[in-house]
N, C-alpha and C. Protein backbone atom coordinates (compact mmCIF):
# COMPACT_ATOMS: atom_id res chain seq x y z
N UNK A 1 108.94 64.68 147.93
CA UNK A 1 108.68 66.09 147.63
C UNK A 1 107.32 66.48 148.21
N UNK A 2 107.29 67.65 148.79
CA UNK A 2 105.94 68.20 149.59
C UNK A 2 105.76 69.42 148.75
N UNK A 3 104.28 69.91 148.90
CA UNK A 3 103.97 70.94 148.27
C UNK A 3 104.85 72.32 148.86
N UNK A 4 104.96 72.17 150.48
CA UNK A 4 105.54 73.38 150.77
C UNK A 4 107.08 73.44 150.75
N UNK A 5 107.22 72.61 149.61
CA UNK A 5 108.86 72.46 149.23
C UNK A 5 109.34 72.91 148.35
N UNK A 6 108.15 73.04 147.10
CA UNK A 6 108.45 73.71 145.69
C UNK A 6 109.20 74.81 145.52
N UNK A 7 110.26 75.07 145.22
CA UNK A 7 110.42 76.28 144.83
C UNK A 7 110.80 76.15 143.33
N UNK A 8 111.11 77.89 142.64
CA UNK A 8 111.40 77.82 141.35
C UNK A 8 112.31 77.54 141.26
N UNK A 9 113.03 77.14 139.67
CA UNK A 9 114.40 76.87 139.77
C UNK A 9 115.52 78.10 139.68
N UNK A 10 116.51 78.34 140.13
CA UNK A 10 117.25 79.46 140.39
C UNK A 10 118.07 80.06 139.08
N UNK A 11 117.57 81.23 139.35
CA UNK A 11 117.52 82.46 138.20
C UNK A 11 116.65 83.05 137.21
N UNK A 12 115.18 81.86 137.80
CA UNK A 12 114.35 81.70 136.59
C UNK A 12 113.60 83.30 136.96
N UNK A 13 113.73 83.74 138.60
CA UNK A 13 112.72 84.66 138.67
C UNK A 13 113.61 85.78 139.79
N UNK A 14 114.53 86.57 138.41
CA UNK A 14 115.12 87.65 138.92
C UNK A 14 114.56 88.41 140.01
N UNK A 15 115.51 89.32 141.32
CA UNK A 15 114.63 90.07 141.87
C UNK A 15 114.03 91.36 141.05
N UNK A 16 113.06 91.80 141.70
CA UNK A 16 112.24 93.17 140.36
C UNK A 16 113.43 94.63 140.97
N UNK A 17 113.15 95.06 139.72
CA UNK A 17 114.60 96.52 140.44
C UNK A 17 113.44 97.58 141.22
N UNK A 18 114.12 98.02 142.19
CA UNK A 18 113.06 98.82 143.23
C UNK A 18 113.71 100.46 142.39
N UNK A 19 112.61 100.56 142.26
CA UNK A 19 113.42 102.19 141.71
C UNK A 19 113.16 103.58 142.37
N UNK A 20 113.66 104.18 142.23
CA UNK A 20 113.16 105.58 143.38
C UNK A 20 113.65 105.46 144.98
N UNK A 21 114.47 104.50 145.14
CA UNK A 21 115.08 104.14 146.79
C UNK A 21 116.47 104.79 146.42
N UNK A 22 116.69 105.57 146.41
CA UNK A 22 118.31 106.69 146.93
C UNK A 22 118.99 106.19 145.62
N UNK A 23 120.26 107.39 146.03
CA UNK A 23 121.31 107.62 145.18
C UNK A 23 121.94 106.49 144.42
N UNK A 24 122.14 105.35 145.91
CA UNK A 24 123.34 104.36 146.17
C UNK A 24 122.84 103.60 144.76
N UNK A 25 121.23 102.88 144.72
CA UNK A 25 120.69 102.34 143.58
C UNK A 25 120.81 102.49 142.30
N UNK A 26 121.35 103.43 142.03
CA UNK A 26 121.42 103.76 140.76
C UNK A 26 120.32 104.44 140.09
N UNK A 27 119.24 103.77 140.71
CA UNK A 27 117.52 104.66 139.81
C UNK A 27 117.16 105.41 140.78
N UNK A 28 117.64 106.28 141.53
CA UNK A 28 117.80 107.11 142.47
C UNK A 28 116.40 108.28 141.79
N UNK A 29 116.42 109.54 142.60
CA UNK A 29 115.44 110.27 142.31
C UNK A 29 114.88 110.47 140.93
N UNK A 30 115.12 110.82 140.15
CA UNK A 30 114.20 110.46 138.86
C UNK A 30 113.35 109.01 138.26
N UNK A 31 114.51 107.84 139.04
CA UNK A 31 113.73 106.84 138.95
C UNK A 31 113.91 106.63 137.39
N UNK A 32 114.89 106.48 136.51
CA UNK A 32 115.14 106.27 135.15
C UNK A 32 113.99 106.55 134.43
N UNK A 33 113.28 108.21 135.26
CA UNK A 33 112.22 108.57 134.06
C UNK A 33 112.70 109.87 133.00
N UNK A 34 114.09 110.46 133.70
CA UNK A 34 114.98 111.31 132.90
C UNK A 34 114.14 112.69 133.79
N UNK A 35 114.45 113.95 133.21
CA UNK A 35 113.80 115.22 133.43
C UNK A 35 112.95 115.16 133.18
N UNK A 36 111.57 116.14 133.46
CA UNK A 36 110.49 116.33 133.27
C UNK A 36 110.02 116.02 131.86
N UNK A 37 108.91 116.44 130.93
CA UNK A 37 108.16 115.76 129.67
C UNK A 37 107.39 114.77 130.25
N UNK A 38 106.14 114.60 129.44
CA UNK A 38 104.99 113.56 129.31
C UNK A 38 105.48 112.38 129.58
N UNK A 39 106.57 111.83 129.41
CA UNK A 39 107.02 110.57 129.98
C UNK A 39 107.04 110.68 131.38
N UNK A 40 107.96 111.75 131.84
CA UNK A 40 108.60 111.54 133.23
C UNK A 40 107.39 111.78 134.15
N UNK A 41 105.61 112.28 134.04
CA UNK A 41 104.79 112.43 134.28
C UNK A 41 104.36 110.89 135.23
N UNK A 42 103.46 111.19 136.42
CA UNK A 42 102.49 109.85 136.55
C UNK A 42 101.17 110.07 135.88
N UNK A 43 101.14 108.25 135.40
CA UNK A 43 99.65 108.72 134.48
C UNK A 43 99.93 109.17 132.65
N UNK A 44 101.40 109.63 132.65
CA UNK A 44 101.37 110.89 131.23
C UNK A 44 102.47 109.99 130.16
N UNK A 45 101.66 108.95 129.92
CA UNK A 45 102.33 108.43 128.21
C UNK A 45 100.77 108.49 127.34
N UNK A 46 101.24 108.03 126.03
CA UNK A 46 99.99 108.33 125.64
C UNK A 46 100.04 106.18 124.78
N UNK A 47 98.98 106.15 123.97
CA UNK A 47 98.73 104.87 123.10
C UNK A 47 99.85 104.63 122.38
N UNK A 48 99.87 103.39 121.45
CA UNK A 48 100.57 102.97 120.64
C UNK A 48 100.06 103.48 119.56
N UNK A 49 101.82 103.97 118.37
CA UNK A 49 101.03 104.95 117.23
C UNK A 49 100.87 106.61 117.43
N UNK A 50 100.89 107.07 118.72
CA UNK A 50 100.40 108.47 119.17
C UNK A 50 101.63 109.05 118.35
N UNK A 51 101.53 110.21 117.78
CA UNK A 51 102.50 110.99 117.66
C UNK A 51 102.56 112.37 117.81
N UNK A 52 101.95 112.77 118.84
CA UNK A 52 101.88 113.73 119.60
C UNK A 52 100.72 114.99 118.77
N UNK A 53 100.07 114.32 118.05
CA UNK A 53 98.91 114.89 117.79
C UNK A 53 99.28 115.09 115.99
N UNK A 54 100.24 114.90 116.07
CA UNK A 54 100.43 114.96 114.03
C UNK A 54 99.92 113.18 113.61
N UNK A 55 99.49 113.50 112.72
CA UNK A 55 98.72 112.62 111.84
C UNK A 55 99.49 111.28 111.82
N UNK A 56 99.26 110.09 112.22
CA UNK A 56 100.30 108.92 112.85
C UNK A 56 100.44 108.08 111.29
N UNK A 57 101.51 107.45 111.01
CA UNK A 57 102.23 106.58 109.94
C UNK A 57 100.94 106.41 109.20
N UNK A 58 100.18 105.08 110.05
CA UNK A 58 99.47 103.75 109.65
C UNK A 58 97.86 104.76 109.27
N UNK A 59 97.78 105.72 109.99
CA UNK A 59 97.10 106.89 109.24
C UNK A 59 97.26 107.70 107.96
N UNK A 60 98.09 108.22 107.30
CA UNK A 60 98.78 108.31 106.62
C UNK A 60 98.80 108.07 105.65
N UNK A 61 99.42 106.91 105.71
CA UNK A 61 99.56 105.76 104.58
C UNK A 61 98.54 105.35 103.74
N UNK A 62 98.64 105.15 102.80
CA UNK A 62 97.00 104.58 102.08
C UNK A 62 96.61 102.86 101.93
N UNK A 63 95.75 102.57 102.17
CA UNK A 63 95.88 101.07 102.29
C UNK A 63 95.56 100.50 100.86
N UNK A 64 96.40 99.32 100.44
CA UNK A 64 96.68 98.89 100.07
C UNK A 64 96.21 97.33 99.16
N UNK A 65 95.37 97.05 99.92
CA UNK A 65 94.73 95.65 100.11
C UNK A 65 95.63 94.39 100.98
N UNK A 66 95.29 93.44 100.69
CA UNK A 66 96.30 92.36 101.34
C UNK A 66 97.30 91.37 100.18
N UNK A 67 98.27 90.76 100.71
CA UNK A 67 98.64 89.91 99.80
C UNK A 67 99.22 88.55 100.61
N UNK A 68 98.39 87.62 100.27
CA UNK A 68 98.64 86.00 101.41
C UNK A 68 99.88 85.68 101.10
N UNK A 69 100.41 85.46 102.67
CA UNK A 69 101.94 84.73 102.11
C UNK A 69 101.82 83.01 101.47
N UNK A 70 100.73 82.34 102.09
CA UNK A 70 100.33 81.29 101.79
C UNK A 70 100.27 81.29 99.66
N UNK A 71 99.97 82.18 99.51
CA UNK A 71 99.57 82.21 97.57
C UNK A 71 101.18 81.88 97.26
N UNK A 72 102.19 83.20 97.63
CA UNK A 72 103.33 82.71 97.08
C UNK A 72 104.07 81.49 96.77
N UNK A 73 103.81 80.47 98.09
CA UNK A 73 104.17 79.03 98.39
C UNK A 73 103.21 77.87 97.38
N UNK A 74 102.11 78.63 97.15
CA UNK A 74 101.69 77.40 96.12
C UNK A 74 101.00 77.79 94.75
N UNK A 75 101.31 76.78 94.00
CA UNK A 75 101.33 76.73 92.30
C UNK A 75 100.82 76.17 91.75
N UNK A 76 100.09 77.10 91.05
CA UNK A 76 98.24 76.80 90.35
C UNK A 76 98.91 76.20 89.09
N UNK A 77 98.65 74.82 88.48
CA UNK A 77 99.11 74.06 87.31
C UNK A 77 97.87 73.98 86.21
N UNK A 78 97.90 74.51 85.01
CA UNK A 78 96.53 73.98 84.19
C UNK A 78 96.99 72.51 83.80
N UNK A 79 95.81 72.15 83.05
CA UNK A 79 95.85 70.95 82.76
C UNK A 79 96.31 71.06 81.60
N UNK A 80 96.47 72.48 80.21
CA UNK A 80 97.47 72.42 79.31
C UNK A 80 99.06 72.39 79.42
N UNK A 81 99.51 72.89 80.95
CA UNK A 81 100.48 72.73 81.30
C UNK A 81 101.30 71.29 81.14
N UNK A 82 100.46 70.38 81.46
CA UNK A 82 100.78 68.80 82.23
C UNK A 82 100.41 68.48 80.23
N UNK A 83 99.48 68.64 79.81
CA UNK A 83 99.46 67.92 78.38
C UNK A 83 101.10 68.32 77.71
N UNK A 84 101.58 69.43 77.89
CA UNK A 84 102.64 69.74 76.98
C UNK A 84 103.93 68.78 77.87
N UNK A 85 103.87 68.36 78.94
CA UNK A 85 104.56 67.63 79.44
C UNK A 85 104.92 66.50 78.85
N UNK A 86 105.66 65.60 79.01
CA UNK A 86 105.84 64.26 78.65
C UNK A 86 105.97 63.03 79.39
N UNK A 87 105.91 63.37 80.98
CA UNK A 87 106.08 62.15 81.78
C UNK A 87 105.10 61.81 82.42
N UNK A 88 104.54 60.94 82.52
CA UNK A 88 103.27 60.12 83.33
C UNK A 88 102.87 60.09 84.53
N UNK A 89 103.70 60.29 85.17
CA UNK A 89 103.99 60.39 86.59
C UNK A 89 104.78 61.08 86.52
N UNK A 90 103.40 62.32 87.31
CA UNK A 90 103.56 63.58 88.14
C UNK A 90 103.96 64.15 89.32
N UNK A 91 105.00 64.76 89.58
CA UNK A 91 104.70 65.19 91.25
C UNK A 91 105.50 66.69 91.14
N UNK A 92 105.64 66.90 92.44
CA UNK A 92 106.00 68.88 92.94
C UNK A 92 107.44 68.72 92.34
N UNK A 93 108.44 67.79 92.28
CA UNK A 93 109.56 67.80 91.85
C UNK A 93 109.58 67.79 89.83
N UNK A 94 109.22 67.37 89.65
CA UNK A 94 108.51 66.78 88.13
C UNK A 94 108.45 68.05 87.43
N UNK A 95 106.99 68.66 88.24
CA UNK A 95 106.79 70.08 87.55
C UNK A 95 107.83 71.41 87.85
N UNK A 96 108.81 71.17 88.73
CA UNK A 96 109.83 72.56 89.53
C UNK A 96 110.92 72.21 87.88
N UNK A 97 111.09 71.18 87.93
CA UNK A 97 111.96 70.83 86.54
C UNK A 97 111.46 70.47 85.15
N UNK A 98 110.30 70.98 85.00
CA UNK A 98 109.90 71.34 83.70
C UNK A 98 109.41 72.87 83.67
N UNK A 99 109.75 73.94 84.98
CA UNK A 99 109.84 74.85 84.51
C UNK A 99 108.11 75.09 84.72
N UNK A 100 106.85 74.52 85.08
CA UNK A 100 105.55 74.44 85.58
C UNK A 100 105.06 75.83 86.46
N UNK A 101 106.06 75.60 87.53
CA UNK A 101 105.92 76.00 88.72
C UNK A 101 107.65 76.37 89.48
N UNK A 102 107.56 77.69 89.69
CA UNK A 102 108.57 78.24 90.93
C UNK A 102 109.19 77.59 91.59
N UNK A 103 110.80 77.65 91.36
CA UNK A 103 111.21 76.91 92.96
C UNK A 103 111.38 76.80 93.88
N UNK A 104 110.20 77.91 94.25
CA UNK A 104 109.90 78.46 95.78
C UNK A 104 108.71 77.83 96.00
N UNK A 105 108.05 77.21 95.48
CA UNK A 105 107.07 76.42 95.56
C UNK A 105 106.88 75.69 96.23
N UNK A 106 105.73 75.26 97.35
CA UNK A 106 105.94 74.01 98.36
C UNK A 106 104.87 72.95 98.18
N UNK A 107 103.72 73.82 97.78
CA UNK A 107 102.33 72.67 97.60
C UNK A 107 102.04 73.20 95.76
N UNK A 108 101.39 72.33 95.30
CA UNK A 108 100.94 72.66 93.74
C UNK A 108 99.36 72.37 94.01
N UNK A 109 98.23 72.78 92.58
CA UNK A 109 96.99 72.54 92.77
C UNK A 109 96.82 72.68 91.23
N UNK A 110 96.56 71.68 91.04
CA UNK A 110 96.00 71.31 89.32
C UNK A 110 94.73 72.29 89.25
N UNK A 111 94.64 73.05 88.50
CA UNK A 111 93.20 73.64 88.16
C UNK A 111 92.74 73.12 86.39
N UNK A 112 91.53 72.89 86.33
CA UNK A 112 90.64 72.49 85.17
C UNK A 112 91.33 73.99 84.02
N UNK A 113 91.71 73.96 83.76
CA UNK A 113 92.05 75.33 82.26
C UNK A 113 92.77 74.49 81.41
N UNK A 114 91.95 74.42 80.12
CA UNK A 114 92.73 73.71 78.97
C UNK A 114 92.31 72.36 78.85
N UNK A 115 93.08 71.75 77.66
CA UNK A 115 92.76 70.19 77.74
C UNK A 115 93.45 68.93 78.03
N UNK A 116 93.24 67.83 78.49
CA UNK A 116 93.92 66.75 78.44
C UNK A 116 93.89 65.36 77.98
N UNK A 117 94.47 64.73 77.15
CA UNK A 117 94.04 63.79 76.36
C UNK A 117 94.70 62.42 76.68
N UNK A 118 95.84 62.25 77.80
CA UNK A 118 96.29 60.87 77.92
C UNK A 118 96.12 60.66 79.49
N UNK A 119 96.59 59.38 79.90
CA UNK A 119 96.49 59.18 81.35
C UNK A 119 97.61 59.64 82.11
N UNK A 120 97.74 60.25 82.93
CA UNK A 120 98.45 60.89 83.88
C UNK A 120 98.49 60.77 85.54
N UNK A 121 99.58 60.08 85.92
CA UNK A 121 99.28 60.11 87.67
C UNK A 121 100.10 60.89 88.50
N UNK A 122 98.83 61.20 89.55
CA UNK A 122 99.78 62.25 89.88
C UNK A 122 100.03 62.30 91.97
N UNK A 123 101.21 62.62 91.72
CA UNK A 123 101.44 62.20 93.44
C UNK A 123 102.30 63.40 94.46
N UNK A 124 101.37 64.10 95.37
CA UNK A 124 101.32 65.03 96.42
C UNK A 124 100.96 66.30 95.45
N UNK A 125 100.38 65.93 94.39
CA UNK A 125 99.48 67.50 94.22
C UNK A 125 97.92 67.59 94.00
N UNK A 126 97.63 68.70 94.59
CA UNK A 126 96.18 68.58 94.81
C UNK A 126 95.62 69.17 93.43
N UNK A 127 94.46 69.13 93.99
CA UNK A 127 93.61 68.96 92.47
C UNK A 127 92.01 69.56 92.87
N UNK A 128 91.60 70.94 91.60
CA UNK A 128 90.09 71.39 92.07
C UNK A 128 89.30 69.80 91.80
N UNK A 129 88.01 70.38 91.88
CA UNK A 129 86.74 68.97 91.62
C UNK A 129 86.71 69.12 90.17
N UNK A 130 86.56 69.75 89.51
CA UNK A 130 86.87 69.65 88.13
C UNK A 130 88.39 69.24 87.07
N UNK A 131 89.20 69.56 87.78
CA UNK A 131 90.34 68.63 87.56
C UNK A 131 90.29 67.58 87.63
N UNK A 132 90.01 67.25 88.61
CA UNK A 132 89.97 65.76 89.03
C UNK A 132 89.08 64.55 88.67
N UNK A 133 87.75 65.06 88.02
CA UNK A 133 86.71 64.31 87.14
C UNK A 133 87.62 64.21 85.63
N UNK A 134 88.11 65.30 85.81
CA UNK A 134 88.89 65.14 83.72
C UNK A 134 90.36 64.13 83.98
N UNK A 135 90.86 63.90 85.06
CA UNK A 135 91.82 63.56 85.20
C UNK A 135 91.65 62.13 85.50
N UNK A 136 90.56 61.75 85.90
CA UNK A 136 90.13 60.21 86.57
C UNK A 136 89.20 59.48 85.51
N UNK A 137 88.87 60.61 84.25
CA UNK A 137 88.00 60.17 82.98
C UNK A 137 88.70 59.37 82.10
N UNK A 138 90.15 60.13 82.15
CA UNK A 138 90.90 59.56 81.51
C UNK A 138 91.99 58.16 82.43
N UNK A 139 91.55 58.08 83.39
CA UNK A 139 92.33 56.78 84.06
C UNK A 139 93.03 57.17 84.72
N UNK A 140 93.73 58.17 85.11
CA UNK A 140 94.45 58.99 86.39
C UNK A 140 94.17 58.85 87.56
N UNK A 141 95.25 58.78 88.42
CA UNK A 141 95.39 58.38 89.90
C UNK A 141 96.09 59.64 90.54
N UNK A 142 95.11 60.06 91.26
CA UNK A 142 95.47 61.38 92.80
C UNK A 142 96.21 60.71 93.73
N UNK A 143 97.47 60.38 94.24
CA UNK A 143 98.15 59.69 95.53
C UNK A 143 98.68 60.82 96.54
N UNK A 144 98.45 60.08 97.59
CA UNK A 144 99.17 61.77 98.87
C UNK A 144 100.55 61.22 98.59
């Protein structure tokens, strides 16, 4: 293979449509810009959003704040949650079937709220820094 051998592979790079070359073409004199108006103009479209000088949607509209799609997917657990529990070993399946956490749920995160009084291990859920001192006080194991 030589460099002046390369070509692309076939079909990858349609020919471009020539427009404005006669009748026979099909995009013949207008050139598929239709009759006259700001479109059919050279130079004459306007931005994205324009709406011809009336007040545009995303203008309009009142904002809202944001809402992370990331929050929906994961599930904040207290640590009174896991005390009213009864099994020792913890994980994302554990808590979806005690009703904990959503079963739209993909990641969980133990947060410090409430109390806990026995040993508990727990495996693929994360945990704040304060969870995790109350959870390792009592003999608990964090596993990925």
């Amino acid at each position: 293979m030589k460099l002046n051998s390369i070509k692309p592979a076939k079909g990858s790079k349609p020919t471009r449509t020539r427009v404005g070359r006669g009748i026979g073409s099909g995009l013949g004199k207008t050139a598929g810009r239709g009759h006259k108006g700001q479109r059919a103009r050279s130079g004459g479209y306007h931005k994205v959003g324009f709406e011809g000088g009336q007040m545009p949607i995303q203008r309009r509209l009142p904002k809202r704040g944001f809402k992370s799609p990331i929050k929906m997917l994961t599930g904040e657990v207290r640590l009174s949650e896991i005390e009213k529990m009864s099994a020792t070993e913890i994980d994302l399946a554990a808590l979806k079937a005690a009703g904990v956490v959503d079963a739209m749920v993909e990641t969980a995160k133990l947060i410090k709220s409430g109390t806990l009084t026995r040993k508990v291990s727990f495996k693929g859920v994360r945990a704040t820094k304060g969870a995790k001192e109350v959870v390792e006080a009592l003999g608990g194991v964090f596993a990925e």
